[in-house]
C-alpha atoms as a PDB file:
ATOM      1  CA  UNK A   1     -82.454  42.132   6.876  1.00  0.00           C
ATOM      2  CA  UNK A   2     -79.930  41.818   9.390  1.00  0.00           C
ATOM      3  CA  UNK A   3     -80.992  41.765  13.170  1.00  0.00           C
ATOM      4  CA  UNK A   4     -78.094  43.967  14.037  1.00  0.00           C
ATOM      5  CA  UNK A   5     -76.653  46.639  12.036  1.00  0.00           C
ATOM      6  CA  UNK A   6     -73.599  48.493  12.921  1.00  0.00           C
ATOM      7  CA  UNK A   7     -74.657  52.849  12.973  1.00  0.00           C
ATOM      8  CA  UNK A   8     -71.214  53.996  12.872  1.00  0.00           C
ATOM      9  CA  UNK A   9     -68.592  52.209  10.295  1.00  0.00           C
ATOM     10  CA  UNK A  10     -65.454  51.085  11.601  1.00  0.00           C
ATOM     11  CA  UNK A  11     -64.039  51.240  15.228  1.00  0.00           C
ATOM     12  CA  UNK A  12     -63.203  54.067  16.824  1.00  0.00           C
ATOM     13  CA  UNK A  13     -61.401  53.667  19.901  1.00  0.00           C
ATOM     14  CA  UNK A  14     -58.865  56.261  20.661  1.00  0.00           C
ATOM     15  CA  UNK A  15     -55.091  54.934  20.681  1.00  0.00           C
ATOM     16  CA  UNK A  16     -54.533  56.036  23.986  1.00  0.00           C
ATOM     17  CA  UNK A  17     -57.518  53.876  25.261  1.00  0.00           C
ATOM     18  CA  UNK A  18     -56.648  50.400  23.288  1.00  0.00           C
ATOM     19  CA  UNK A  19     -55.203  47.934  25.565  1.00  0.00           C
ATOM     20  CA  UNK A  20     -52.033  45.547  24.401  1.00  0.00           C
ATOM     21  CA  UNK A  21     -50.977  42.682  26.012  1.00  0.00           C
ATOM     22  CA  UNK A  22     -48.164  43.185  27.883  1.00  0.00           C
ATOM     23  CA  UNK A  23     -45.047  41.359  26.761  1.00  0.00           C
ATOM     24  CA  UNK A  24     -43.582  38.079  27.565  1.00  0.00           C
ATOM     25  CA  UNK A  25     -46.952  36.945  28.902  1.00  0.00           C
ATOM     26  CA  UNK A  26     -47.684  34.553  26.081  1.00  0.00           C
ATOM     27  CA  UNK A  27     -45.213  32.262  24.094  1.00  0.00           C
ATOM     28  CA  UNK A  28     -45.635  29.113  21.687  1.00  0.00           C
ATOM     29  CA  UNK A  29     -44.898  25.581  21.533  1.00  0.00           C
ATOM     30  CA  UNK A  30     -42.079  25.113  18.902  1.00  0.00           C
ATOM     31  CA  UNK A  31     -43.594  21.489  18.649  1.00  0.00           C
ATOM     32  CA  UNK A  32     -47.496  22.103  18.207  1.00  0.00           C
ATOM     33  CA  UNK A  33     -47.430  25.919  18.000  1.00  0.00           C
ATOM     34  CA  UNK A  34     -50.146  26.437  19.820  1.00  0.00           C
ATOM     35  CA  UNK A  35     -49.603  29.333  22.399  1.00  0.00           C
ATOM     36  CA  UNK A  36     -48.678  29.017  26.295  1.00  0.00           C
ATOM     37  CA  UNK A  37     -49.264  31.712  29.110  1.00  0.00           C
ATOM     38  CA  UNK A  38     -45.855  32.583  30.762  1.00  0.00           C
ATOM     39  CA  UNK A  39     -47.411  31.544  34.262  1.00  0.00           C
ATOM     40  CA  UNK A  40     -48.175  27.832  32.904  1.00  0.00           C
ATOM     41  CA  UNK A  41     -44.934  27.290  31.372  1.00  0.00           C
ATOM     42  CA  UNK A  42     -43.051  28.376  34.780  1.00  0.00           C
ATOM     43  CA  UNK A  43     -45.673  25.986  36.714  1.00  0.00           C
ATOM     44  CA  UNK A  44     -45.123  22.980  34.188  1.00  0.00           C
ATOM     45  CA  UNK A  45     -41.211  23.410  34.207  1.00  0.00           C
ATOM     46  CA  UNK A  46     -41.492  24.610  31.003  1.00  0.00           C
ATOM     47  CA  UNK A  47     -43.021  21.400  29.247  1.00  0.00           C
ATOM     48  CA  UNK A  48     -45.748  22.107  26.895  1.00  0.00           C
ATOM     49  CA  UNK A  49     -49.438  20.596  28.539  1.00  0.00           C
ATOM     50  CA  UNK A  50     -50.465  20.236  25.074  1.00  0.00           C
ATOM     51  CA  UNK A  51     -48.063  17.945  23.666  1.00  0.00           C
ATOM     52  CA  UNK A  52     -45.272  17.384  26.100  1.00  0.00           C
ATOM     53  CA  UNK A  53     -42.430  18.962  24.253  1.00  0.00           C
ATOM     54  CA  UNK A  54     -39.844  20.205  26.865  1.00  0.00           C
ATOM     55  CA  UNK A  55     -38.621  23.804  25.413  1.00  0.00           C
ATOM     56  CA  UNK A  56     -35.166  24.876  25.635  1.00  0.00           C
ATOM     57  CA  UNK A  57     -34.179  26.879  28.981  1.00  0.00           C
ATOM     58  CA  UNK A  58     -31.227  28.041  31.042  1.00  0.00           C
ATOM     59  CA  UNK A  59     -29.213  27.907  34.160  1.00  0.00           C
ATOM     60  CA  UNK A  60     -31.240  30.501  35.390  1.00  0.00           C
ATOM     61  CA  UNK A  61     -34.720  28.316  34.781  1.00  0.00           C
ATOM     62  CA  UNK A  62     -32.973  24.732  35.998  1.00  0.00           C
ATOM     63  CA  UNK A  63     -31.671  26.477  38.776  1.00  0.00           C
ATOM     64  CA  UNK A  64     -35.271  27.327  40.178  1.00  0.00           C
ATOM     65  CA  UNK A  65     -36.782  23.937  39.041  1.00  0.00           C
ATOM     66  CA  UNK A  66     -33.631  21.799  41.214  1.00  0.00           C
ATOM     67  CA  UNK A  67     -32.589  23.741  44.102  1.00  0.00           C
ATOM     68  CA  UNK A  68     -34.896  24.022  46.902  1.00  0.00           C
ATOM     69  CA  UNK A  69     -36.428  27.533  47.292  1.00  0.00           C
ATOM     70  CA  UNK A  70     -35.009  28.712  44.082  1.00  0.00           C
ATOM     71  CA  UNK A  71     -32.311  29.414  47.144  1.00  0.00           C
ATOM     72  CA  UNK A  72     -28.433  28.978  45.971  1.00  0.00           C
ATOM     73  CA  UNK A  73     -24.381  30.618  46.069  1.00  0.00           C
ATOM     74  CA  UNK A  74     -23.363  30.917  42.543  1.00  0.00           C
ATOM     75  CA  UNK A  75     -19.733  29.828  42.789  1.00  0.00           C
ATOM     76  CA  UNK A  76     -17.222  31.295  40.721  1.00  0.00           C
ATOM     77  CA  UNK A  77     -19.156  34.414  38.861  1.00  0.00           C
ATOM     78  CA  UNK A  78     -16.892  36.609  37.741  1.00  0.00           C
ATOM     79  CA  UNK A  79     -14.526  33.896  35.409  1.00  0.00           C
ATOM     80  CA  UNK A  80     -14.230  35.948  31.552  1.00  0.00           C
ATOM     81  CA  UNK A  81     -13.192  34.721  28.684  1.00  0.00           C
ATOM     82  CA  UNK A  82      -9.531  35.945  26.864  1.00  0.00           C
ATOM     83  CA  UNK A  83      -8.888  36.661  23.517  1.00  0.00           C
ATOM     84  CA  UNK A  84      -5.270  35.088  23.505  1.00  0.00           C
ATOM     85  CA  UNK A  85      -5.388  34.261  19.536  1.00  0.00           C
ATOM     86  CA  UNK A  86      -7.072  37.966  18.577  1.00  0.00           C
ATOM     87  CA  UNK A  87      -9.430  35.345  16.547  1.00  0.00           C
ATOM     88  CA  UNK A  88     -11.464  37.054  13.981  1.00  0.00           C
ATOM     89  CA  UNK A  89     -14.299  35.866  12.094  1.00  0.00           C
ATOM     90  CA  UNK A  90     -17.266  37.994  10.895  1.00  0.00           C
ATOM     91  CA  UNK A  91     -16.203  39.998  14.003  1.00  0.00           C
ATOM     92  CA  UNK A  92     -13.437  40.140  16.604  1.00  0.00           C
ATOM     93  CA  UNK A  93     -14.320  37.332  19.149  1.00  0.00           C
ATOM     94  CA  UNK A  94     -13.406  40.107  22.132  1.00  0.00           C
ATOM     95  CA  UNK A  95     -16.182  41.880  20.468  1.00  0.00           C
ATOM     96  CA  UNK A  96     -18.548  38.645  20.001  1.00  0.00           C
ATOM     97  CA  UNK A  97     -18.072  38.366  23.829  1.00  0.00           C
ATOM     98  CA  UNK A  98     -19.138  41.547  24.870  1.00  0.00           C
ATOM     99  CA  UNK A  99     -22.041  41.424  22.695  1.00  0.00           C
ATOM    100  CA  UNK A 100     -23.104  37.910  23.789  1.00  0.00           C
ATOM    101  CA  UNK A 101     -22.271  39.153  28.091  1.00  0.00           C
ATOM    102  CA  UNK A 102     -24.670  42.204  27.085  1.00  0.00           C
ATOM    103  CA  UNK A 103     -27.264  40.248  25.549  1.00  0.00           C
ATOM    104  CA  UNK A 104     -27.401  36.741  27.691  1.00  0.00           C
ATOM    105  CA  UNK A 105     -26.623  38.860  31.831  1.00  0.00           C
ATOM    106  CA  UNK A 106     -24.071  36.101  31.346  1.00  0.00           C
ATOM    107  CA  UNK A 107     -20.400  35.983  31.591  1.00  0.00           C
ATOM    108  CA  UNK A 108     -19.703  32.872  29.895  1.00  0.00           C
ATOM    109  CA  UNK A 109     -21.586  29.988  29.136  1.00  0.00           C
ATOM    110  CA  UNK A 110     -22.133  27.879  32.439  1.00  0.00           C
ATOM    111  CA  UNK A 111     -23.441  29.241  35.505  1.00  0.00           C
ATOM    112  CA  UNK A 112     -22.610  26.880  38.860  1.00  0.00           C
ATOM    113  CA  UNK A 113     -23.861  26.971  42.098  1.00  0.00           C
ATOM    114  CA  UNK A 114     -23.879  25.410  45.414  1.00  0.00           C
ATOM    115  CA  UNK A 115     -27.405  24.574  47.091  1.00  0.00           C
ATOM    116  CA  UNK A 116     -29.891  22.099  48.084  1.00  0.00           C
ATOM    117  CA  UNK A 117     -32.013  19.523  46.422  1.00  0.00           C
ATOM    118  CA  UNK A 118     -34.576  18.130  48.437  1.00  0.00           C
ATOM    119  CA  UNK A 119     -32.290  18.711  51.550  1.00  0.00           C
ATOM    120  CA  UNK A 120     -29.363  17.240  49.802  1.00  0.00           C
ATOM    121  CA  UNK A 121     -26.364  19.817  49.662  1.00  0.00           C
ATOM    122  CA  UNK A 122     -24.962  19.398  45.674  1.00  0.00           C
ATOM    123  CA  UNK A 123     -23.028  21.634  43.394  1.00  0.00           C
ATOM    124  CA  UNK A 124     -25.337  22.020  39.970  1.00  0.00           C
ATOM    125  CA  UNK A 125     -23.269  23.447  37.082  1.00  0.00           C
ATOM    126  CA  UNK A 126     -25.347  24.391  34.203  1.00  0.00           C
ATOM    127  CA  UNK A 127     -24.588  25.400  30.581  1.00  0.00           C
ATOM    128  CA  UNK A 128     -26.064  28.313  28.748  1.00  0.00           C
ATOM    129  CA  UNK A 129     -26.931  27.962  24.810  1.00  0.00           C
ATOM    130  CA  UNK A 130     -28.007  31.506  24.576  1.00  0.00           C
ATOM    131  CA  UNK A 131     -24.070  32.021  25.113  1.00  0.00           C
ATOM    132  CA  UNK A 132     -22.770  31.394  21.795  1.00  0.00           C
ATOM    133  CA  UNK A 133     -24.301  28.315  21.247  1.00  0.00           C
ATOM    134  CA  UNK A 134     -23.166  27.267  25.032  1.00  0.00           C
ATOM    135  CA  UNK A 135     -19.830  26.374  23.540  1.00  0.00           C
ATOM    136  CA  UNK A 136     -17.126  24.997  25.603  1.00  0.00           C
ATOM    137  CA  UNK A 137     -14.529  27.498  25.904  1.00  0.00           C
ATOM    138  CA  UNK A 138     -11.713  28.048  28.350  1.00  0.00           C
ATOM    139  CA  UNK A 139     -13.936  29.443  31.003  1.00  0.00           C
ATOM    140  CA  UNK A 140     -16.776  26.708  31.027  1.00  0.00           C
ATOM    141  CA  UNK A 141     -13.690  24.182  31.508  1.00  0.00           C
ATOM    142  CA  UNK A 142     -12.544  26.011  34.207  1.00  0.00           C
ATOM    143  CA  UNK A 143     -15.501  26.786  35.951  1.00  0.00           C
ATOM    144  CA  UNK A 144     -16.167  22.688  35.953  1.00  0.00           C
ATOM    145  CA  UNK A 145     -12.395  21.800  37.326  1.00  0.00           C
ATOM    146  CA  UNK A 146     -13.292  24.499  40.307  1.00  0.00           C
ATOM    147  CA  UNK A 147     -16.375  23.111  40.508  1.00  0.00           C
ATOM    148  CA  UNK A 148     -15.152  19.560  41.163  1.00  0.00           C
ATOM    149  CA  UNK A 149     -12.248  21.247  43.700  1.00  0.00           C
ATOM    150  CA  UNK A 150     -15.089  22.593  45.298  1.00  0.00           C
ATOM    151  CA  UNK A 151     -17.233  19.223  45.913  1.00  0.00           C
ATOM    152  CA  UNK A 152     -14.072  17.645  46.628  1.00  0.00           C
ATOM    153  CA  UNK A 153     -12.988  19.784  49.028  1.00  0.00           C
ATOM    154  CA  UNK A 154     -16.536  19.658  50.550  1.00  0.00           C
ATOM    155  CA  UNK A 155     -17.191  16.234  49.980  1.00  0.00           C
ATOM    156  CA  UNK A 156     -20.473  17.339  47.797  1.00  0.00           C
ATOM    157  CA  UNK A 157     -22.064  15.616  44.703  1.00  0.00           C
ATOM    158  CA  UNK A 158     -21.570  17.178  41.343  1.00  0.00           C
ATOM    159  CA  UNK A 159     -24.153  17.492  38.880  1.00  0.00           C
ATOM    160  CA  UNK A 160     -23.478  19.103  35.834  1.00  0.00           C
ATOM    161  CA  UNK A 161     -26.478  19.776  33.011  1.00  0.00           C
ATOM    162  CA  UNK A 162     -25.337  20.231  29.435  1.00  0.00           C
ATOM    163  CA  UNK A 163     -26.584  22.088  26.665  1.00  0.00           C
ATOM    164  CA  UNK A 164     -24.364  22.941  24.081  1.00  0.00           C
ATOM    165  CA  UNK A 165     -23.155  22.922  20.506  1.00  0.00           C
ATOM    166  CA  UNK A 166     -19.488  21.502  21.237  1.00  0.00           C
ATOM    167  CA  UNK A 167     -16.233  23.411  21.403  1.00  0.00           C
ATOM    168  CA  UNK A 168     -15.633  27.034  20.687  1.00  0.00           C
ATOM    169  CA  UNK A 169     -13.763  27.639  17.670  1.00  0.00           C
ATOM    170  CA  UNK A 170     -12.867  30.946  18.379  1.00  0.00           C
ATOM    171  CA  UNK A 171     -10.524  29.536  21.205  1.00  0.00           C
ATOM    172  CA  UNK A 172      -9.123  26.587  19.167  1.00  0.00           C
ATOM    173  CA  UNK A 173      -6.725  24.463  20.948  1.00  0.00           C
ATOM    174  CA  UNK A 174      -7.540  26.314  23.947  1.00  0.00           C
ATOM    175  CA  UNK A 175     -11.347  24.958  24.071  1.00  0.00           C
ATOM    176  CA  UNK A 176     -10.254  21.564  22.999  1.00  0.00           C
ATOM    177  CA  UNK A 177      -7.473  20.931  26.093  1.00  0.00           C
ATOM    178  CA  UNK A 178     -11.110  21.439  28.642  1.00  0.00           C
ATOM    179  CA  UNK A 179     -12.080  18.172  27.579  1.00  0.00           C
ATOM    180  CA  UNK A 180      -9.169  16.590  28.830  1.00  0.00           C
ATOM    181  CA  UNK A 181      -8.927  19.036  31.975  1.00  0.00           C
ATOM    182  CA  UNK A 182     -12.223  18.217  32.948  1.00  0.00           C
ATOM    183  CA  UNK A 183     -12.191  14.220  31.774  1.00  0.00           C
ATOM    184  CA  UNK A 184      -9.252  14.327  34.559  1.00  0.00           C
ATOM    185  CA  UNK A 185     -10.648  16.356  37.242  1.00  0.00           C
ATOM    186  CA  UNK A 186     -13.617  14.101  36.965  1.00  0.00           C
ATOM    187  CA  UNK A 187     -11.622  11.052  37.453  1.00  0.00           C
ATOM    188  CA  UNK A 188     -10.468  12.498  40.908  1.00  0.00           C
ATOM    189  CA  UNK A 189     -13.985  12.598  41.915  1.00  0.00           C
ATOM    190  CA  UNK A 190     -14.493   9.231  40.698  1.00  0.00           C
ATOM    191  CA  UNK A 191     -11.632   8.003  43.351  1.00  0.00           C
ATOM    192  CA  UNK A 192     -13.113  10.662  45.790  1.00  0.00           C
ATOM    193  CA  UNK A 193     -16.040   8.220  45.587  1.00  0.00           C
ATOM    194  CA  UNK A 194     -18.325  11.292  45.279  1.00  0.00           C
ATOM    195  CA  UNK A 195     -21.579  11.180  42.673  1.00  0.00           C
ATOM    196  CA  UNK A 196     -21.435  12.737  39.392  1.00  0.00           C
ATOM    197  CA  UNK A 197     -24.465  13.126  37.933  1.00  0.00           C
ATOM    198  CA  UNK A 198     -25.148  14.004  34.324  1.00  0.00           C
ATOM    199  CA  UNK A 199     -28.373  15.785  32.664  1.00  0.00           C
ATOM    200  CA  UNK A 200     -28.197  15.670  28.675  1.00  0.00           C
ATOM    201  CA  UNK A 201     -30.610  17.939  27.526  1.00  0.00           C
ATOM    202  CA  UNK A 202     -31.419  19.300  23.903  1.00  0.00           C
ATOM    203  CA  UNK A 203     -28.908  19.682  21.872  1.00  0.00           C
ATOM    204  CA  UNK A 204     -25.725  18.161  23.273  1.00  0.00           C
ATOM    205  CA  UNK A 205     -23.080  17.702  20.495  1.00  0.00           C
ATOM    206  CA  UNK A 206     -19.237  18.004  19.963  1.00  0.00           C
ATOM    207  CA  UNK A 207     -16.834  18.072  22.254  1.00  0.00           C
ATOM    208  CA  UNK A 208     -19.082  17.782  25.108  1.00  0.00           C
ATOM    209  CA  UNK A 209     -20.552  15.268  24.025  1.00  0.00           C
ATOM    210  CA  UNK A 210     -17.189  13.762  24.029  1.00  0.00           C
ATOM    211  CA  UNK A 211     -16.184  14.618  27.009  1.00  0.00           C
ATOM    212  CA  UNK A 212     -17.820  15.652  30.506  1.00  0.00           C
ATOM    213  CA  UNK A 213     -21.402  14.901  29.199  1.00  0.00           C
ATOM    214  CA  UNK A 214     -20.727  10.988  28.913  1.00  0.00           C
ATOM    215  CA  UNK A 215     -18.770  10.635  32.041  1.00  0.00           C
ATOM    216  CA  UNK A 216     -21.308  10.633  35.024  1.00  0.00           C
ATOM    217  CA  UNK A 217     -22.013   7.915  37.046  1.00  0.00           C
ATOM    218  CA  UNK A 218     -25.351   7.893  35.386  1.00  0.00           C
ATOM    219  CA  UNK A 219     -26.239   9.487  32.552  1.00  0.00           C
ATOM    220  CA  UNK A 220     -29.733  10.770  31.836  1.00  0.00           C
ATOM    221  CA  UNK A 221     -31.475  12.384  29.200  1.00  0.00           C
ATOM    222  CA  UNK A 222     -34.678  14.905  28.574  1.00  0.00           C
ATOM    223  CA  UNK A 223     -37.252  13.616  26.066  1.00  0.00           C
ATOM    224  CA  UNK A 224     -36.482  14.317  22.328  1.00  0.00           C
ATOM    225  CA  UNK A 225     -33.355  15.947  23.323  1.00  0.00           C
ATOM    226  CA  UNK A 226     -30.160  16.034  20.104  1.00  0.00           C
ATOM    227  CA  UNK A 227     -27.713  14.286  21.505  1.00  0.00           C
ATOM    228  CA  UNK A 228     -24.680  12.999  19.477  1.00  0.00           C
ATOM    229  CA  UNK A 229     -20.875  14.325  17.849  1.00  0.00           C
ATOM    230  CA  UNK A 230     -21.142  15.321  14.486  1.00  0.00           C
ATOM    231  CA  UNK A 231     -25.318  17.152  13.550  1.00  0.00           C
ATOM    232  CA  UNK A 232     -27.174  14.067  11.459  1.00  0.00           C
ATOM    233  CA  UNK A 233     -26.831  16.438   8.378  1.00  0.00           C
ATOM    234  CA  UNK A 234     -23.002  16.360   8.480  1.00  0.00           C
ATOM    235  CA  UNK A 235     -23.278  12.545   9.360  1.00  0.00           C
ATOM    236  CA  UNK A 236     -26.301  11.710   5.999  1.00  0.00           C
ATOM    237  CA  UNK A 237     -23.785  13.811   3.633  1.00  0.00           C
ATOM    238  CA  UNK A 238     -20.649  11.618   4.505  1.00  0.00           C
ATOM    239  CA  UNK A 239     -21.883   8.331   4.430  1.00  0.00           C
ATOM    240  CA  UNK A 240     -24.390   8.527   2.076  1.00  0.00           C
ATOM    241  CA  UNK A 241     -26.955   6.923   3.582  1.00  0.00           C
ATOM    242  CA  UNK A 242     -30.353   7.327   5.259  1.00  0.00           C
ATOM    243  CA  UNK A 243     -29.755   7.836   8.327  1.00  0.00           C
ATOM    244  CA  UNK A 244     -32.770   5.733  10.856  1.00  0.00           C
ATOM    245  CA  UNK A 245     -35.837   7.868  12.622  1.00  0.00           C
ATOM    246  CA  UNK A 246     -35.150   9.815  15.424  1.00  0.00           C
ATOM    247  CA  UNK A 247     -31.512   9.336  14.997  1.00  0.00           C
ATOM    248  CA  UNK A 248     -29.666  11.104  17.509  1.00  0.00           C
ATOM    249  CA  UNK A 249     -32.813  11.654  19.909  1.00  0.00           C
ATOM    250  CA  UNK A 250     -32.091  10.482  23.470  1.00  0.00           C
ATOM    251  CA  UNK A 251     -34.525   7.938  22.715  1.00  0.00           C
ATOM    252  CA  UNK A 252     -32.233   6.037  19.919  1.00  0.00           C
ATOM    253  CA  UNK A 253     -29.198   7.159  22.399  1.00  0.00           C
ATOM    254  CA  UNK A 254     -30.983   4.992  25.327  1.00  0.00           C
ATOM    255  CA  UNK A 255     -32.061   2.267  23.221  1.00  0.00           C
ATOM    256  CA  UNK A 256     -28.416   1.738  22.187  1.00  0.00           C
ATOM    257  CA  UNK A 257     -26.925   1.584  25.683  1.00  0.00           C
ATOM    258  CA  UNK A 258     -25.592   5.247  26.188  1.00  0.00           C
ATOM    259  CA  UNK A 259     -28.563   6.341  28.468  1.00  0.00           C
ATOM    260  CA  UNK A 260     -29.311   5.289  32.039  1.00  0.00           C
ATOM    261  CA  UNK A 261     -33.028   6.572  31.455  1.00  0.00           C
ATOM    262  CA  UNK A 262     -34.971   9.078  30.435  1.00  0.00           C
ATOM    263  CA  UNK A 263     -36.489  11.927  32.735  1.00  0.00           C
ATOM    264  CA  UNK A 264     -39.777  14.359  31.945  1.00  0.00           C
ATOM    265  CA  UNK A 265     -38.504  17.486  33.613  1.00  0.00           C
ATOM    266  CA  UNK A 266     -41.264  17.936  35.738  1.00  0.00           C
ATOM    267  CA  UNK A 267     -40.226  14.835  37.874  1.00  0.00           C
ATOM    268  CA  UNK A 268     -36.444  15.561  37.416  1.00  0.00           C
ATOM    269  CA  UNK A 269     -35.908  16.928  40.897  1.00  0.00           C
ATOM    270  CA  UNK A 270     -37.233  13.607  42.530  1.00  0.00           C
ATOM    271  CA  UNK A 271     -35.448  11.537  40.229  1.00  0.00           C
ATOM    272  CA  UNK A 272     -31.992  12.744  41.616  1.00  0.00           C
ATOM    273  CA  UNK A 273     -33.334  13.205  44.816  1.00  0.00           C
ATOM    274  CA  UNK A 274     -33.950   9.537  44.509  1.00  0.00           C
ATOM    275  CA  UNK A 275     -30.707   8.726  43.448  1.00  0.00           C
ATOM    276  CA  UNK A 276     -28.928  10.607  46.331  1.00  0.00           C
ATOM    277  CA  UNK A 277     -30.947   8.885  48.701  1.00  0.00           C
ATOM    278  CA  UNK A 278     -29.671   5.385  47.328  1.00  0.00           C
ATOM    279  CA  UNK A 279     -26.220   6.482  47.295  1.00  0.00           C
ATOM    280  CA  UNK A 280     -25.617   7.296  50.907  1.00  0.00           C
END
C-alpha cells in the first residue's frame, strides 16, 4: 500500500485563486528550444546562454545594447511611406502600411538616432524586420541619405545595422533607385573621410545586400547570420546543384573575403568602440 494516498480526488483550487505566469516573462531558443527568462535574455543581449544562438531583435533592442545609457535623439521620426503606384496585392499596400505602423509602434522600417557609444558621438541607423520584412522602401532610403547629411554636416560616424529581406515590391522602381541614392550619399562620406560602419545581422538579402550593407569601411557580421542576394532555395533550384554547408552564413561570407570579422553581440559595443578609438 501506498505511503500517501490522496482523500479528495482531483484538485480543487478555485479559478480565481490559480496563479498564471504573467506574459512575456519566458521565451525560447529558436536554436535549442529550451526556454529563457525575459530578464536573462535582456542581460545577455539577447544571445541564448545555452547554446549561443543570437535571436533576432530590433532598433529598439540594438539601440539599448550600443548607445550609452540606453540615452539617444531619434532623428527623422515622422518620415511615412506613399502609395504613389496604388499597388495592390492580397491587400492595398496603403492598407498593409497602416496595419504593419499599428502592429510594429513603427513608421517605417529603420529607426536612426544620434547618441553616444562609449563616449563617442555616432549616428546608429537601424532596420526593423518586424516592418514588412524590413524591406527597403522609399522611406528607409531616405532616412539613410538624411542620415549621412546629418554626420556630414556634424562631422559624426555613421553606423548603419541591417536586417532585412531586400527591396519592397510594393514600391517597385521607387525602392530600387535607394540603392543608388544611398550607394552615392555614402560615397560623399567616403571623401568626407568620416567612418561608416556596417553590422550584417540575420537575414540580410536583396537589394541591401547589394547596396548599403556591403559598402562600410568595415563590414562585420553576427554569428550564423543569412547573409547573401538571392535565399539558397532560389539559388539550389537554378543551378541544380548542392549547394555547400552553411552556405550563405556569415561564416562562409567571411571565409570568402566579404567579412572583416565576426562579432558575438555581447562584445559588439567594444568592438566599435575599439574601432573609433583607432580611427581618430
Amino acid at each position: 500500500m501506498s505511503w500517501f494516498k490522496r482523500s479528495i480526488a482531483g484538485i480543487r483550487t478555485a479559478t480565481e485563486n490559480k496563479k498564471e505566469a504573467p506574459d512575456g516573462m519566458w521565451d525560447k531558443c529558436p536554436n535549442c528550444k529550451k526556454p529563457l527568462l525575459n530578464l536573462e535574455q535582456i542581460e545577455n543581449k539577447y544571445v541564448c546562454q545555452y547554446c549561443d544562438y543570437h535571436i533576432r531583435i530590433g532598433s529598439a533592442a540594438y539601440f539599448s545594447i550600443l548607445f550609452d545609457d540606453n540615452q539617444f535623439t531619434e532623428l527623422f521620426p515622422n518620415l511615412t511611406a506613399g502609395d504613389p503606384l496604388q499597388f495592390v496585392d492580397s491587400k492595398p499596400y496603403h492598407e498593409r502600411l497602416v496595419e504593419s505602423q499599428k502592429k510594429t509602434g513603427l513608421k517605417d522600417a529603420l529607426r536612426s538616432a544620434h547618441g553616444n557609444l562609449n563616449g563617442h558621438e555616432i549616428v546608429i541607423a537601424c532596420m526593423d524586420f518586424n516592418f514588412i520584412g524590413g524591406s527597403m522602401g522609399s522611406v528607409v532610403g531616405e532616412k539613410i541619405a538624411r542620415s549621412i547629411d546629418y554626420c556630414l554636416e556634424h562631422k559624426l560616424p555613421f553606423m548603419l545595422i541591417s536586417k532585412s529581406g531586400g527591396a519592397r515590391m510594393m514600391e517597385a522602381a521607387f525602392s530600387l533607385m535607394q540603392m543608388a541614392k544611398t550607394s552615392a550619399k555614402l560615397a560623399l562620406l567616403s571623401q568626407a573621410q568620416l567612418p561608416y560602419i556596417c553590422l550584417l545581422t540575420d537575414p540580410t538579402t536583396g537589394g541591401v545586400t547589394a547596396s548599403y550593407a556591403m559598402l562600410g569601411d568595415i563590414n562585420i557580421a553576427e554569428p550564423g547570420a543569412l547573409i547573401g542576394f538571392a535565399g539558397p532555395r532560389v539559388i539550389k533550384e537554378t543551378i541544380k546543384k548542392d549547394l555547400p554547408k552553411g552556405f550563405q552564413t556569415s561564416e562562409f561570407v567571411l571565409e570568402h573575403g566579404f567579412l572583416d570579422f565576426i562579432v558575438d553581440r555581447r562584445q559588439l559595443k567594444e568592438k566599435v568602440s575599439t574601432f573609433l578609438k583607432l580611427i581618430k
